[in-house]
Protein backbone atom coordinates (compact mmCIF):
# COMPACT_ATOMS: atom_id res chain seq x y z
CA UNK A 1 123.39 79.36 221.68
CA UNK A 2 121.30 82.36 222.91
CA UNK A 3 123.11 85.44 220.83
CA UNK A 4 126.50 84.31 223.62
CA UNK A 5 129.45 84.47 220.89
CA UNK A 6 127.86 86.45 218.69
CA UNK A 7 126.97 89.18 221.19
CA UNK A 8 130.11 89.01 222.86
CA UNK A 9 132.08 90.24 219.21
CA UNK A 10 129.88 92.52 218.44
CA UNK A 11 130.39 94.19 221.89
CA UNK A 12 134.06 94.16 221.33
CA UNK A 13 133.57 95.15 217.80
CA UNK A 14 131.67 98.64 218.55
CA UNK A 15 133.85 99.30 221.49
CA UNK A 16 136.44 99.16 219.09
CA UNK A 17 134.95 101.78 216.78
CA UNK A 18 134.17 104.24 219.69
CA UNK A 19 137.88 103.71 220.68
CA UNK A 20 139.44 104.08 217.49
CA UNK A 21 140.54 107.11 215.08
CA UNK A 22 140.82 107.52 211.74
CA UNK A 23 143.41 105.81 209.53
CA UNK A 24 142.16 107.50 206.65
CA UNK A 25 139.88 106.09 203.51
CA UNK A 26 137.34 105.20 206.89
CA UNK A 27 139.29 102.82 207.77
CA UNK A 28 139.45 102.90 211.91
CA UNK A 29 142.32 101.77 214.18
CA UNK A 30 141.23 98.99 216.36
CA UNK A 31 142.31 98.65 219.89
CA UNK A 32 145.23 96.01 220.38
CA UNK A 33 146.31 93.82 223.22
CA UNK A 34 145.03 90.75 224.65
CA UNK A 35 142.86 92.00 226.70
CA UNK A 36 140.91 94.12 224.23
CA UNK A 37 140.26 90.91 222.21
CA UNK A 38 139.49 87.42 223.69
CA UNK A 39 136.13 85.56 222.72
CA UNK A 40 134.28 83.32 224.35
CA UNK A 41 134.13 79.57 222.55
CA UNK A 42 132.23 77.16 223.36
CA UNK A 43 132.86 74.07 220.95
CA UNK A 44 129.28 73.07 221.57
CA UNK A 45 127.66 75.86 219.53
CA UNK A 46 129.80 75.13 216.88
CA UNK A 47 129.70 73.13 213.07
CA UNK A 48 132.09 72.21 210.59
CA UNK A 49 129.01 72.66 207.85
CA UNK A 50 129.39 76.04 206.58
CA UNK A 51 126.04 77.13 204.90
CA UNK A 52 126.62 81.06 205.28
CA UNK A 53 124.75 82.89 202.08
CA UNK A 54 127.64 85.07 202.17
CA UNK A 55 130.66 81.94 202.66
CA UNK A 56 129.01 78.91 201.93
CA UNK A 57 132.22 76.55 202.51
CA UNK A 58 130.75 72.66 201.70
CA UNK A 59 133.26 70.26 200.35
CA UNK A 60 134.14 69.84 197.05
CA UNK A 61 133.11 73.62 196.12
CA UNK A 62 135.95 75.21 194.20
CA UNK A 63 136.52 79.02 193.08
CA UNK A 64 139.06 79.71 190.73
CA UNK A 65 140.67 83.57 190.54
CA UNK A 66 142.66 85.11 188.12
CA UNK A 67 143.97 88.81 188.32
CA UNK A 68 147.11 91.04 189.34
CA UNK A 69 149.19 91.65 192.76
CA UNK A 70 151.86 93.58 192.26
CA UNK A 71 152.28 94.17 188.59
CA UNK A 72 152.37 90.08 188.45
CA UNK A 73 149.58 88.25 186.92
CA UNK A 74 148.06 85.18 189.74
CA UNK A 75 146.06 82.65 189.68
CA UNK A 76 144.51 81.32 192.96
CA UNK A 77 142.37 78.14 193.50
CA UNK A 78 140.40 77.78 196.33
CA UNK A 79 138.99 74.42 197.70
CA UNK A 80 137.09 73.08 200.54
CA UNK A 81 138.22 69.47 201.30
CA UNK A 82 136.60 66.91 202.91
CA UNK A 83 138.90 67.09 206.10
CA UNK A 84 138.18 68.50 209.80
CA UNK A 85 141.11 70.16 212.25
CA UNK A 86 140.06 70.43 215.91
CA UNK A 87 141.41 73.38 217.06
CA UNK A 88 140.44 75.16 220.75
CA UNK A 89 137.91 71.69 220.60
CA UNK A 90 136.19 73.21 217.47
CA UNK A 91 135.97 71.13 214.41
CA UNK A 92 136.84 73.12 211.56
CA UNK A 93 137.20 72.54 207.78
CA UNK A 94 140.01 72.77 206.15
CA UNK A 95 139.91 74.88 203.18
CA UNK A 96 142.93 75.00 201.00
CA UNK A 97 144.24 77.84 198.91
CA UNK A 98 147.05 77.59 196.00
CA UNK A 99 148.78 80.87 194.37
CA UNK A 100 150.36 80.46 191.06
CA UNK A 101 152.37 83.33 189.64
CA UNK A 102 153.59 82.92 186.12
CA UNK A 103 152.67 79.01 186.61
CA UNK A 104 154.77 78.22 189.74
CA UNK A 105 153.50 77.51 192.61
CA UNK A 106 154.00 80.83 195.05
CA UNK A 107 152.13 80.33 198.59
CA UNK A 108 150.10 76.94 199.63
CA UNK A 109 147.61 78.01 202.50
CA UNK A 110 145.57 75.63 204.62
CA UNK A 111 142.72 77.56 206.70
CA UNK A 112 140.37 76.70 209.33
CA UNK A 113 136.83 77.59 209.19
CA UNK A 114 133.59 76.71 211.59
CA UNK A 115 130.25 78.26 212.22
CA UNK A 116 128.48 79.16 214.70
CA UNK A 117 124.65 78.72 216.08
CA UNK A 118 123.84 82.44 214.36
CA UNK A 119 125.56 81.53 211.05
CA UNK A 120 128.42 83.57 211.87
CA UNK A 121 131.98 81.92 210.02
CA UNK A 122 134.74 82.04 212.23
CA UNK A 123 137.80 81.88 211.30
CA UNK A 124 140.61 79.65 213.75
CA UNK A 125 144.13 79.97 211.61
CA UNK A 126 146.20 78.84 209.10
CA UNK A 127 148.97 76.76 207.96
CA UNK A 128 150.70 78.42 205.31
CA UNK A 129 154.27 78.42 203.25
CA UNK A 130 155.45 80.93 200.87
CA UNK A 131 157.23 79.27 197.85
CA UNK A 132 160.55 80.50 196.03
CA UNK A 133 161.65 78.48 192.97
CA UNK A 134 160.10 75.27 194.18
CA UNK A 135 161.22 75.26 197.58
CA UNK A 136 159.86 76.38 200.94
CA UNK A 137 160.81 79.99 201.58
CA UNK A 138 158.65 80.92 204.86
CA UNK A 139 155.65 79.99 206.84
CA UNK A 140 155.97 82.65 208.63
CA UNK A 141 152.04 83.64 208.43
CA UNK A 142 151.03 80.53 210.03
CA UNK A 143 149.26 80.62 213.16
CA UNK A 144 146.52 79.12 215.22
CA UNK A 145 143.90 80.10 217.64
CA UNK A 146 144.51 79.01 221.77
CA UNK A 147 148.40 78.77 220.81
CA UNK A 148 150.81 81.88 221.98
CA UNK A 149 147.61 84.08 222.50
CA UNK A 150 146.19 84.02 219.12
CA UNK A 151 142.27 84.26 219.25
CA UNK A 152 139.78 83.21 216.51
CA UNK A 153 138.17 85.75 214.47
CA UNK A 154 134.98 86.45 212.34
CA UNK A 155 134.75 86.34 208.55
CA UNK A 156 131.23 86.74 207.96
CA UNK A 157 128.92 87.54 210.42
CA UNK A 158 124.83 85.73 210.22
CA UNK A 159 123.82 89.11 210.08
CA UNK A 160 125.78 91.30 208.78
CA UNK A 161 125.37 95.03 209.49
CA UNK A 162 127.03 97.91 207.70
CA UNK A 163 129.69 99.94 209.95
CA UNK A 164 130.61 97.61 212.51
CA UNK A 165 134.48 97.18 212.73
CA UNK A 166 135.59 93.46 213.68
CA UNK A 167 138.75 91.27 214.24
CA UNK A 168 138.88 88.49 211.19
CA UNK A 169 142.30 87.27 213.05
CA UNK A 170 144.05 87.59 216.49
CA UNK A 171 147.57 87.20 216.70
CA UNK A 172 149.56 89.73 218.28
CA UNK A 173 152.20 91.56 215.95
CA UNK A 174 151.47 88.33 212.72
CA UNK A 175 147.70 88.56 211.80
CA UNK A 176 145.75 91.16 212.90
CA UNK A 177 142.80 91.60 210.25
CA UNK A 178 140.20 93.72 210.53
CA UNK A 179 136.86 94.35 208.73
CA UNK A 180 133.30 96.05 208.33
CA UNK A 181 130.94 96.04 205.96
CA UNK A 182 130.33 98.68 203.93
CA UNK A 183 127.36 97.87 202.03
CA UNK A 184 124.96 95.99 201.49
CA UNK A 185 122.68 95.01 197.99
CA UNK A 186 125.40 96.12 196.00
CA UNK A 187 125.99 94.68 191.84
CA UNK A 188 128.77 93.36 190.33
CA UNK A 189 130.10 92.01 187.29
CA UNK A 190 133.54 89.29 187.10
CA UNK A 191 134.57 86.87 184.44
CA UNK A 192 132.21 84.25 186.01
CA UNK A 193 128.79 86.69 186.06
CA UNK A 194 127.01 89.37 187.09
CA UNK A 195 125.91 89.26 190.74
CA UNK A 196 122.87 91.35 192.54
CA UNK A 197 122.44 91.88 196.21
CA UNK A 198 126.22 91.90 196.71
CA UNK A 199 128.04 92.62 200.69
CA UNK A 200 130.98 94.87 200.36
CA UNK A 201 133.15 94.84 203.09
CA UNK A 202 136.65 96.93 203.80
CA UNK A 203 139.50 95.05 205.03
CA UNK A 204 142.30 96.56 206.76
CA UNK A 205 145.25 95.50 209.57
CA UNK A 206 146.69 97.76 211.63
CA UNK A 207 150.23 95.75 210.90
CA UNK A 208 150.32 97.67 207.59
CA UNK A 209 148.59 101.24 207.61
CA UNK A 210 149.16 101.49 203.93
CA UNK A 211 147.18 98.21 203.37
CA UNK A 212 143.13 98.35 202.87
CA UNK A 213 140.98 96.68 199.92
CA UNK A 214 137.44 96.00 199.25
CA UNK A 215 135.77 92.85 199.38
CA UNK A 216 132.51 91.46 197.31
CA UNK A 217 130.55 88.39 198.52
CA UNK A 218 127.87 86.96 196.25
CA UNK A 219 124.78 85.36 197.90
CA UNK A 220 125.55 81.32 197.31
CA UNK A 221 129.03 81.97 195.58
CA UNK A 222 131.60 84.06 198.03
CA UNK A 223 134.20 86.26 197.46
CA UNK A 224 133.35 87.24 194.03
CA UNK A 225 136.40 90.35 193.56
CA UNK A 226 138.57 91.78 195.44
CA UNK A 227 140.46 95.27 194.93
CA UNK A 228 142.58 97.13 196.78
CA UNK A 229 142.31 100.83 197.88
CA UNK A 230 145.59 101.19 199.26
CA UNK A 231 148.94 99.70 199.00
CA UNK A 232 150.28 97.59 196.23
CA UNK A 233 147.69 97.61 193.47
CA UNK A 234 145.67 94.17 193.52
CA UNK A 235 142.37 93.16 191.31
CA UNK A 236 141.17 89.61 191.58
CA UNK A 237 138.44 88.72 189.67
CA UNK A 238 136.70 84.98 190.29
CA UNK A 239 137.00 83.30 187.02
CA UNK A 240 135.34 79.62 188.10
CA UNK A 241 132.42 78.03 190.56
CA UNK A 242 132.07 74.88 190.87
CA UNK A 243 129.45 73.76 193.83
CA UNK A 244 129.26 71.00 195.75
């Protein structure tokens, strides 16, 4: 690929940060508008075969959470299937995500994932519905990149480095997710271990100023816990691995 993708987000990215100013808690406000945000894909440079240390996401590999949004106790169960989504010509994996609260079923999220050349996980939208006694209440949140001016985003980068704001999500007023990481070699302890040479990264969107959480990532593993800072109180703690 020859750094093209990569070094086009990370442009954007710190031209972000020099734009931006504070939210509070460090978290910056990222410029907006299509034309702050488009990057260049080419499908060739990219593979459904997620091997990030950070986000490996190989089929059959299945995290289990357990913890508490909102004063309600949640399970979620996370699983990458064995299925591929083209979407702006990129094959992505689908990866699908279940919410339980108090044993019903509360939110059913299908998400798109591919990687590129540098090892950076990108992340190309979602189909999602919200669930209310059974039924379908909203899918609202779903959207997908190269339809109504949404753009893919980055998750994890092949290099990560600390202090560089980037978009996770484009889509204009319904997911606008933003992130940096915040350190690097960090430990941890959940249900399922203790982890070493941890990457904490901040998550914010600029749809909800009173919204921003930490996120841990566990070299072969993932998202490991997740906390939030600000807004509703949320700690989920990953309970089960199962690998591929």
């Amino acid at each position: 690929m020859g750094g093209r993708i990569g070094a086009k987000v990370v442009v954007g990215a710190l031209a972000v940060a020099s734009a931006a100013c504070g939210q509070g808690d460090g978290a910056p406000a990222p410029a907006t508008g299509p034309a702050a945000y488009e990057p260049s894909i080419d499908p060739t440079e990219f593979t459904s075969v997620i091997d990030n240390p950070y986000l490996p996401l190989l089929p059959g590999s299945r995290w289990v959470y357990e913890g508490e949004s909102e004063g309600e106790q949640e399970r979620i169960v996370v699983t990458v299937t064995d299925r591929t989504r083209e979407v702006m010509g990129v094959t992505c994996v689908v990866v699908r995500d279940a919410v339980t609260i108090g044993g019903e079923l509360a939110e059913l999220t299908f998400d798109w994932y591919a990687q590129d050349a540098e090892g950076s996980v990108w992340y190309f939208g979602e189909e999602t519905a919200e669930y209310e006694n059974g039924k379908v209440k909203t899918t609202e949140g779903s959207w997908e990149a190269g339809v109504d001016g949404a753009q893919p985003g980055i998750l994890m980068f092949g290099t990560p480095e600390i202090g560089v704001p980037y978009r996770q999500e484009y889509y204009a007023g319904h997911a606008e997710d933003m992130g940096q990481v915040t350190q690097l070699g960090a430990a941890v302890t959940v249900p399922y271990g203790a982890f070493e040479e941890v990457l904490v990264t901040e998550d914010w969107t600029p749809l909800d100023t009173k919204f921003l959480e930490h996120k841990y990532y566990a070299p072969g593993v993932g998202v490991v816990l997740e906390r939030s800072l600000k807004g509703p109180k949320e700690l989920v703690q990953l309970v089960e691995f199962l690998a591929p």
